[in-house]
PDB file of N, CA and C in Angstrom:
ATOM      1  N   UNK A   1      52.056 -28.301-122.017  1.00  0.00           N
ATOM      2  CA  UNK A   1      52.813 -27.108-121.765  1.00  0.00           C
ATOM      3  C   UNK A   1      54.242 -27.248-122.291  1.00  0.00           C
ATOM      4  N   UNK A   2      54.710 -28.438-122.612  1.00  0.00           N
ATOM      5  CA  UNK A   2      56.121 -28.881-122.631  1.00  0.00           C
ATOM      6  C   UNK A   2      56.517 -28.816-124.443  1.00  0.00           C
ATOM      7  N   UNK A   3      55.067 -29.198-125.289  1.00  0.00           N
ATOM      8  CA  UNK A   3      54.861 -29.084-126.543  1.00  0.00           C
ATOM      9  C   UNK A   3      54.761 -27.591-126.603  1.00  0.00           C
ATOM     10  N   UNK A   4      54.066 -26.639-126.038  1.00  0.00           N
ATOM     11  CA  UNK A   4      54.350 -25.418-126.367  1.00  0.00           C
ATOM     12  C   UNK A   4      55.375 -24.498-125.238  1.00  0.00           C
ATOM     13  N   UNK A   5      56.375 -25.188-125.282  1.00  0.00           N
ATOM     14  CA  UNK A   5      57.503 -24.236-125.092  1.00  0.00           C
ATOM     15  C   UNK A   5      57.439 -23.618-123.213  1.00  0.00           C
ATOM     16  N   UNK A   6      56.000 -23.895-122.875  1.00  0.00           N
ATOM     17  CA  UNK A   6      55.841 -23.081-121.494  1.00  0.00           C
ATOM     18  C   UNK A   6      56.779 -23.504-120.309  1.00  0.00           C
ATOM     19  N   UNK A   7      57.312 -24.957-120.416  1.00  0.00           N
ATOM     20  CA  UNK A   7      57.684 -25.689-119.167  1.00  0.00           C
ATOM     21  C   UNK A   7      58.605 -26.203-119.532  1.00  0.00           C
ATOM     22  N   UNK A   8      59.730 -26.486-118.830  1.00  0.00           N
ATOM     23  CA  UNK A   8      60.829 -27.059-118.919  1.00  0.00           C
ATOM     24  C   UNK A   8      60.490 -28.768-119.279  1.00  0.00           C
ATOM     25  N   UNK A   9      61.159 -29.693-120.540  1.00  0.00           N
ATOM     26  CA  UNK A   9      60.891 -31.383-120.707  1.00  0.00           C
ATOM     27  C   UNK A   9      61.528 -31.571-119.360  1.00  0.00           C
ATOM     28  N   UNK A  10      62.067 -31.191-118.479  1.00  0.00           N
ATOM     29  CA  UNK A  10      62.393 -32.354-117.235  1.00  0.00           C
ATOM     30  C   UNK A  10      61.296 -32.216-116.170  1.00  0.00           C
ATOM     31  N   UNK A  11      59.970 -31.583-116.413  1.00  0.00           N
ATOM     32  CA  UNK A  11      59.071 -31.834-115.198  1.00  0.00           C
ATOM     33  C   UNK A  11      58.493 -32.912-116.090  1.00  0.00           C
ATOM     34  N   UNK A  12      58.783 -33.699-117.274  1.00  0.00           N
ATOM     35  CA  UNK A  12      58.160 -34.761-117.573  1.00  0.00           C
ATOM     36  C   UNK A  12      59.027 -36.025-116.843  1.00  0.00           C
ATOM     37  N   UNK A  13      60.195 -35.664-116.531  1.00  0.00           N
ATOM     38  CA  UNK A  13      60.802 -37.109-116.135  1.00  0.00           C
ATOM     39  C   UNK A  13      60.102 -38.163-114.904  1.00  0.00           C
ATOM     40  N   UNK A  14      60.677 -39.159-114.805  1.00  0.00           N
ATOM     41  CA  UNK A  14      59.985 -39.625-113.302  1.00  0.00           C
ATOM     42  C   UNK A  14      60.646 -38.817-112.086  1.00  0.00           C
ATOM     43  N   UNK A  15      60.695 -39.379-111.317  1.00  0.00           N
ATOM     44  CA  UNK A  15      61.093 -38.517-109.543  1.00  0.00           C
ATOM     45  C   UNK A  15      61.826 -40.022-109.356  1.00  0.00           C
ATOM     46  N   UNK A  16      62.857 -39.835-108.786  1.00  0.00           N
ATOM     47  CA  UNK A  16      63.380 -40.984-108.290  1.00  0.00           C
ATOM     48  C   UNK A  16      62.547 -41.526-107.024  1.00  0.00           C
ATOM     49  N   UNK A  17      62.994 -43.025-107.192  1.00  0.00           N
ATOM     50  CA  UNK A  17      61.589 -44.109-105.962  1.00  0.00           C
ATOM     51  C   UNK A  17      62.404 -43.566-104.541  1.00  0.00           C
ATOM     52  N   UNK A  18      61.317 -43.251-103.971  1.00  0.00           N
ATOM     53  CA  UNK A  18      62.143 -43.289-102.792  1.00  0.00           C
ATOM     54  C   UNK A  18      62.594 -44.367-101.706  1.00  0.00           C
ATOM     55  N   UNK A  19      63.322 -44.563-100.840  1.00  0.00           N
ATOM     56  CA  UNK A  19      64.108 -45.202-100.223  1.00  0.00           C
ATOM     57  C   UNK A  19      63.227 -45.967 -99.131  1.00  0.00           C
ATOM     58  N   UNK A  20      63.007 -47.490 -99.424  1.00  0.00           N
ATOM     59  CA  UNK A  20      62.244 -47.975 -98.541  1.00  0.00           C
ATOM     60  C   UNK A  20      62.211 -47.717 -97.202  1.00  0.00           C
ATOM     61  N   UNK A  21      61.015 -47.674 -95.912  1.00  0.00           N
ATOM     62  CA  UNK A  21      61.059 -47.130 -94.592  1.00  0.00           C
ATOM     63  C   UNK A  21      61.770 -48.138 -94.568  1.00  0.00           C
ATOM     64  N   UNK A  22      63.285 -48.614 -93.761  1.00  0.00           N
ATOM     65  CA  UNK A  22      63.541 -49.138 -92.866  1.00  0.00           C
ATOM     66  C   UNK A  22      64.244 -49.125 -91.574  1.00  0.00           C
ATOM     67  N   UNK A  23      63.234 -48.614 -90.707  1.00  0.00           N
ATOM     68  CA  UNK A  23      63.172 -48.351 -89.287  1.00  0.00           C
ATOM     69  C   UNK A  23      62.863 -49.495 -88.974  1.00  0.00           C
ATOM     70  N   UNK A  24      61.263 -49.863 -88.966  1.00  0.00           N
ATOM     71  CA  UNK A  24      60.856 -51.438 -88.669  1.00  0.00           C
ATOM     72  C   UNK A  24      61.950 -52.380 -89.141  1.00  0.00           C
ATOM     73  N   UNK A  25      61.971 -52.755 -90.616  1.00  0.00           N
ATOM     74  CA  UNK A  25      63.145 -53.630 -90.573  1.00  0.00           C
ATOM     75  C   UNK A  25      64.462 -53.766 -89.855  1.00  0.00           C
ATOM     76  N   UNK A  26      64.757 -52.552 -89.378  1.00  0.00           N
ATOM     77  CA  UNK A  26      66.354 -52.566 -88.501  1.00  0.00           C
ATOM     78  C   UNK A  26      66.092 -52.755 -86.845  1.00  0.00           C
ATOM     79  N   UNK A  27      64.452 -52.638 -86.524  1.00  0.00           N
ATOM     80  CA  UNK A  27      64.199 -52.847 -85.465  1.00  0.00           C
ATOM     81  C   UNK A  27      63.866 -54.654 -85.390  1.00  0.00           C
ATOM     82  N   UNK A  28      63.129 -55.337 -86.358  1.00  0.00           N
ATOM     83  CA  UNK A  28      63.101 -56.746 -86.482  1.00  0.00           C
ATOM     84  C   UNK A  28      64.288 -57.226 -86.777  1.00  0.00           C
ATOM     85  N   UNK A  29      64.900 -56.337 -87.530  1.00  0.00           N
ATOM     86  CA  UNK A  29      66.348 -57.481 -87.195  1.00  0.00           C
ATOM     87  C   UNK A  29      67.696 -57.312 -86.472  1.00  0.00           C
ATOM     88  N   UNK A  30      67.203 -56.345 -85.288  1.00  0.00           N
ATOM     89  CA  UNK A  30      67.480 -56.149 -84.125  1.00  0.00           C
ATOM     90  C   UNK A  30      67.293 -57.089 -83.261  1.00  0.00           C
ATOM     91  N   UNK A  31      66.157 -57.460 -82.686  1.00  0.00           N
ATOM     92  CA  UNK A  31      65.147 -58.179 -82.345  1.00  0.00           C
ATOM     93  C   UNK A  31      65.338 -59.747 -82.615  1.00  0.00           C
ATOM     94  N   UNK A  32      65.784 -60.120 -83.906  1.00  0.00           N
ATOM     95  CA  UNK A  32      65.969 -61.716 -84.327  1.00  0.00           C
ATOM     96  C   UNK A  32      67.541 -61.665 -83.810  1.00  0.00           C
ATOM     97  N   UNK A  33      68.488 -60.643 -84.112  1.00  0.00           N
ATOM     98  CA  UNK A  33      70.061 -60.910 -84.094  1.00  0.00           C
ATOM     99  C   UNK A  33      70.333 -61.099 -82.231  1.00  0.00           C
ATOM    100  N   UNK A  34      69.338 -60.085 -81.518  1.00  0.00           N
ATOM    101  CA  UNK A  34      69.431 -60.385 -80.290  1.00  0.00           C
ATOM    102  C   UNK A  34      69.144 -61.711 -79.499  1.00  0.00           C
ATOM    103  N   UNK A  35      67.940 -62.444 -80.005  1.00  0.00           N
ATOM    104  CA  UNK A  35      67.494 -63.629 -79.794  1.00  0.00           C
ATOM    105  C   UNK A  35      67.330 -64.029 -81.005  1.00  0.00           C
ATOM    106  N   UNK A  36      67.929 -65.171 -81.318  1.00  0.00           N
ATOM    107  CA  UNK A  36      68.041 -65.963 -82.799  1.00  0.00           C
ATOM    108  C   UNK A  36      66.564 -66.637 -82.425  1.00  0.00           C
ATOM    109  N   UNK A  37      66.761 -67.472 -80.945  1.00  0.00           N
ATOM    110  CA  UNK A  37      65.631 -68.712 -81.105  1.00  0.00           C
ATOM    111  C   UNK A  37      64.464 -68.107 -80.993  1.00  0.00           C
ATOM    112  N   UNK A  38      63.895 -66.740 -80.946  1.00  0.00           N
ATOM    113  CA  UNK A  38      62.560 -66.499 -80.971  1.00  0.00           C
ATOM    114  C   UNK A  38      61.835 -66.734 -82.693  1.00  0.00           C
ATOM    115  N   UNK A  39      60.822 -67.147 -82.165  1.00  0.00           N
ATOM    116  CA  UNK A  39      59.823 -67.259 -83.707  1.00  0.00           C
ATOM    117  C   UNK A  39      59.070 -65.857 -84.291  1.00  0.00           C
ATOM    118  N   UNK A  40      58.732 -66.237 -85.725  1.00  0.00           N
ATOM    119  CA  UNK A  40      57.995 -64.989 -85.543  1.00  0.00           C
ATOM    120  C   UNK A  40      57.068 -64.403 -84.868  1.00  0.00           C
ATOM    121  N   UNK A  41      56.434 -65.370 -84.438  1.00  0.00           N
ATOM    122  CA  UNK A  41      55.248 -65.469 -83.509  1.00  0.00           C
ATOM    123  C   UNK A  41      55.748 -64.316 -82.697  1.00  0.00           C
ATOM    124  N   UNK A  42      56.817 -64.507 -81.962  1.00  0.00           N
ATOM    125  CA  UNK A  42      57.470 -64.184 -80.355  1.00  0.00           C
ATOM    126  C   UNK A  42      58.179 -62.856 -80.682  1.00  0.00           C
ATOM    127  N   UNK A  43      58.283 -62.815 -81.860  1.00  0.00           N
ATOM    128  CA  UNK A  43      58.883 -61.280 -82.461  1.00  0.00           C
ATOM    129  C   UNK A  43      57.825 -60.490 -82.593  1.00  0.00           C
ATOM    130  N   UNK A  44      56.749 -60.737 -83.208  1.00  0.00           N
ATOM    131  CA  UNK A  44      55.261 -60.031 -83.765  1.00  0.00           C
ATOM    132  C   UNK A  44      54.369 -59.564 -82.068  1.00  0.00           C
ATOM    133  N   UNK A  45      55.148 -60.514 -80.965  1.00  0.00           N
ATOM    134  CA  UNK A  45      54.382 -60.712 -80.062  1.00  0.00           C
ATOM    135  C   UNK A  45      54.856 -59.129 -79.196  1.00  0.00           C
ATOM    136  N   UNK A  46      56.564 -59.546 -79.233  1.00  0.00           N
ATOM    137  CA  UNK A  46      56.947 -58.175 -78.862  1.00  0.00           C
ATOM    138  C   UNK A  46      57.512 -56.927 -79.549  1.00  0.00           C
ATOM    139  N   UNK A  47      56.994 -57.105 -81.046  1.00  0.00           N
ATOM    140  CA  UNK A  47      56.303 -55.517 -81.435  1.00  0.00           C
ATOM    141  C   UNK A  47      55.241 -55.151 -80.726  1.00  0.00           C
ATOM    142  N   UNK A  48      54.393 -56.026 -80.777  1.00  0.00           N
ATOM    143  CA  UNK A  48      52.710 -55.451 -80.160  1.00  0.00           C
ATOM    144  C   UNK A  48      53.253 -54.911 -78.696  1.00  0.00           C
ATOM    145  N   UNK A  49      54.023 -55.700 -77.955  1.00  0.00           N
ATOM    146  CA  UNK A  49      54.193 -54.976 -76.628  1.00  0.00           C
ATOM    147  C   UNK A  49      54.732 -53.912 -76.480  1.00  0.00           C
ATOM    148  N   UNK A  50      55.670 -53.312 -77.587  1.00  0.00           N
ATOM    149  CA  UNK A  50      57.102 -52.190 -77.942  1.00  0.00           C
ATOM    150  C   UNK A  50      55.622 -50.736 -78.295  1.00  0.00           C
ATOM    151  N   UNK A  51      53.851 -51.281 -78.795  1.00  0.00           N
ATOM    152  CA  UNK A  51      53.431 -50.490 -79.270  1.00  0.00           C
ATOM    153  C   UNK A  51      53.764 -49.899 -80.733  1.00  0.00           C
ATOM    154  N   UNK A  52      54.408 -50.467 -80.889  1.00  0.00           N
ATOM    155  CA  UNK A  52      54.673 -50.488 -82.707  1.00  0.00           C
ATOM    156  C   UNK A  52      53.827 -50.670 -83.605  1.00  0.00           C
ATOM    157  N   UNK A  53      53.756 -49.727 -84.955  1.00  0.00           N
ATOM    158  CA  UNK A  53      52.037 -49.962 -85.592  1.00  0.00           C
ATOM    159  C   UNK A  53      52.854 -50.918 -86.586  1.00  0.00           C
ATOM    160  N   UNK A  54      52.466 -52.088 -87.058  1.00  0.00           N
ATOM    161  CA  UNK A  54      52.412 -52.754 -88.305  1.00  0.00           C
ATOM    162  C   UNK A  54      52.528 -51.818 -89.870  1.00  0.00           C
ATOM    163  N   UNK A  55      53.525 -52.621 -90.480  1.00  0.00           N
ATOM    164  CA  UNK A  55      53.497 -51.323 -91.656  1.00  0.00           C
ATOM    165  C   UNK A  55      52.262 -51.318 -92.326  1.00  0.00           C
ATOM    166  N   UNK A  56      51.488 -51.968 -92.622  1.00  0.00           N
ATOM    167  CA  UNK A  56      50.208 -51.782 -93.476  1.00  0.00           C
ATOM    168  C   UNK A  56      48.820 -51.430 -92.373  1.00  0.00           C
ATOM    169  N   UNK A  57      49.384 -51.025 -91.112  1.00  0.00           N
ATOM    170  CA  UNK A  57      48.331 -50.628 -90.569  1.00  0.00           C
ATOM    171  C   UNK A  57      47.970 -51.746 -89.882  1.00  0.00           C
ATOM    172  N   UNK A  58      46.797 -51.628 -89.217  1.00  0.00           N
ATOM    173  CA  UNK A  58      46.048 -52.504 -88.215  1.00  0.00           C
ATOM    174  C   UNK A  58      46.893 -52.143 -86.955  1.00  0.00           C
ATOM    175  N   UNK A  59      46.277 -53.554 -85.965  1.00  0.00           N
ATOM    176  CA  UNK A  59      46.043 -53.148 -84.650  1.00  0.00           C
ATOM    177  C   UNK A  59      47.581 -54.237 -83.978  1.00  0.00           C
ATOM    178  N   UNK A  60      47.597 -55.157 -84.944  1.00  0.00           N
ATOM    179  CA  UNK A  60      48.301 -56.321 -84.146  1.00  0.00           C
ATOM    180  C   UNK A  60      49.247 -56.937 -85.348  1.00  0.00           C
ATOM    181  N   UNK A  61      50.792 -57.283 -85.220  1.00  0.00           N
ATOM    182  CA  UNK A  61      51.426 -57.897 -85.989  1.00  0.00           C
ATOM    183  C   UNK A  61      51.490 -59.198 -86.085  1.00  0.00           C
ATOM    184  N   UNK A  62      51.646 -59.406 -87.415  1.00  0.00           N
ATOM    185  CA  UNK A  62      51.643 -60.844 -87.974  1.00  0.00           C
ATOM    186  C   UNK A  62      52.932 -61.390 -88.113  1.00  0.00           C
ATOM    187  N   UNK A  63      52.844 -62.847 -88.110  1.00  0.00           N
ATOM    188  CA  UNK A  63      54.323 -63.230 -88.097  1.00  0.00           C
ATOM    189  C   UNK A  63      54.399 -63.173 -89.472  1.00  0.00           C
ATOM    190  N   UNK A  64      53.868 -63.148 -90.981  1.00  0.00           N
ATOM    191  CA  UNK A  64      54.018 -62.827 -92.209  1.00  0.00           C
ATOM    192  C   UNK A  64      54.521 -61.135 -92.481  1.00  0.00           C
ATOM    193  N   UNK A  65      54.243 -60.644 -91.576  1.00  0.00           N
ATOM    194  CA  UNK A  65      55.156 -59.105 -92.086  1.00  0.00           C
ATOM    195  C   UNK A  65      56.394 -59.116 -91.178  1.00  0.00           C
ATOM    196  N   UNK A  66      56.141 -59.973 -89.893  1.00  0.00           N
ATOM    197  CA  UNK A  66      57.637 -59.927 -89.394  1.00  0.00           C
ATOM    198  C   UNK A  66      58.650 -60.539 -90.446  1.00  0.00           C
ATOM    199  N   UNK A  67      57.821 -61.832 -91.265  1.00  0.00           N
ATOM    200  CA  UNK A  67      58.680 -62.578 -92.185  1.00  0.00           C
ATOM    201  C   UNK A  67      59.436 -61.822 -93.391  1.00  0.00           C
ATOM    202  N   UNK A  68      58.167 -60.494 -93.452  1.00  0.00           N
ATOM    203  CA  UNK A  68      58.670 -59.712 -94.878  1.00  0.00           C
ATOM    204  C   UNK A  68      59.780 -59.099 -94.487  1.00  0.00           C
ATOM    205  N   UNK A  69      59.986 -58.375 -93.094  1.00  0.00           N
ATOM    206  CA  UNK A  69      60.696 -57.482 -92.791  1.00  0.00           C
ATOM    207  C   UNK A  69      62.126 -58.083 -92.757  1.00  0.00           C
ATOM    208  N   UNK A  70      62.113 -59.404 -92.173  1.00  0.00           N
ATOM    209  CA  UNK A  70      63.486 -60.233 -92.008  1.00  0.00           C
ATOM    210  C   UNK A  70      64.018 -60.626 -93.152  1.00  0.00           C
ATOM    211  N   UNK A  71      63.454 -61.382 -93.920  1.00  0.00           N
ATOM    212  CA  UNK A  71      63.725 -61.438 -95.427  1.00  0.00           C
ATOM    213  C   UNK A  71      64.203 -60.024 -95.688  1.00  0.00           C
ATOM    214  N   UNK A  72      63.766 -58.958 -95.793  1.00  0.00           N
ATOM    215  CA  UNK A  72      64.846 -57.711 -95.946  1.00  0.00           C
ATOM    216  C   UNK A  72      65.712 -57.565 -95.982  1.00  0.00           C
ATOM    217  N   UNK A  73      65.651 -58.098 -94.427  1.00  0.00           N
ATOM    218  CA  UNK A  73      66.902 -57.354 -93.968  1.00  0.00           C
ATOM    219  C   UNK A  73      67.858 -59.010 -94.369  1.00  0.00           C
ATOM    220  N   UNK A  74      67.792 -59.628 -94.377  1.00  0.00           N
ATOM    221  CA  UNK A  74      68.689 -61.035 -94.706  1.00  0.00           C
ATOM    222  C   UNK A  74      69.002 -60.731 -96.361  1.00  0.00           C
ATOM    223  N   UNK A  75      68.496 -60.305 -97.574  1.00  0.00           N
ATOM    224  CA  UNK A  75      68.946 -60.090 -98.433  1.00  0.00           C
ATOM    225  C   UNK A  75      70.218 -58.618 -98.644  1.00  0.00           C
ATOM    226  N   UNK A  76      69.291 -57.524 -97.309  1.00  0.00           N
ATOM    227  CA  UNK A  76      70.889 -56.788 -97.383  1.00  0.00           C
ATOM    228  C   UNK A  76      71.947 -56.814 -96.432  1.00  0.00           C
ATOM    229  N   UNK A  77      71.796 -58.247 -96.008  1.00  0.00           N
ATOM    230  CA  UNK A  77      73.215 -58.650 -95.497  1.00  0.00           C
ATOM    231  C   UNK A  77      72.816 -57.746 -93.451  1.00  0.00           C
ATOM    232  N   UNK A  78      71.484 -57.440 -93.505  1.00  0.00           N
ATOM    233  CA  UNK A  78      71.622 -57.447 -91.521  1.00  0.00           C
ATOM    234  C   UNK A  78      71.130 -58.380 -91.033  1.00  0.00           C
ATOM    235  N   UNK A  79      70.989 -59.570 -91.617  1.00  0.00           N
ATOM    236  CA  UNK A  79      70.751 -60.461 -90.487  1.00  0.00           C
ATOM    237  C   UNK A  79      71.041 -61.872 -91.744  1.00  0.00           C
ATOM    238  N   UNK A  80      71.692 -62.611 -90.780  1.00  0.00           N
ATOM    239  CA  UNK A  80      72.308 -64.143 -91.085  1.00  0.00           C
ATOM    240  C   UNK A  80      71.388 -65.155 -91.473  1.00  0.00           C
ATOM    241  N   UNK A  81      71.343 -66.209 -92.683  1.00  0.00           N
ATOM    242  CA  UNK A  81      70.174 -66.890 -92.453  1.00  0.00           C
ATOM    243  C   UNK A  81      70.137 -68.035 -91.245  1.00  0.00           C
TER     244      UNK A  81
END
């Protein structure tokens, strides 16, 4: 449509990415800044109790997505290593 004249070339551009969810992340590193000495274990333990869904779904959090979420937030400067 853009070769024949019908449509404007900027519905070919991309869409800008949108802005990662971070709710969960500001809630895990809520959660670590409040208690440093909990593990992930003990963080993952009390999402599940908060009723919080895991970002990729399922029933129960892992201490590997608590890990993703903290790593997050530690590269933009909310939580200390």
């Amino acid at each position: 449509m853009v070769r024949e004249k019908l449509a404007e070339p900027e519905l070919l551009t991309r869409s800008p990415r949108r802005p990662p969810e971070d709710q969960l992340m500001r809630l895990v590193a809520g959660i670590a800044i409040a208690d440093p000495d909990l593990s992930l274990r003990d963080i993952a333990v009390q999402l599940d109790q908060m009723h919080e869904r895991p970002p990729r779904g399922g029933r129960k959090w892992q201490p590997s997505s608590v890990r993703a979420l903290l790593d997050e937030a530690r590269r933009l400067g909310l939580v200390r290593s």
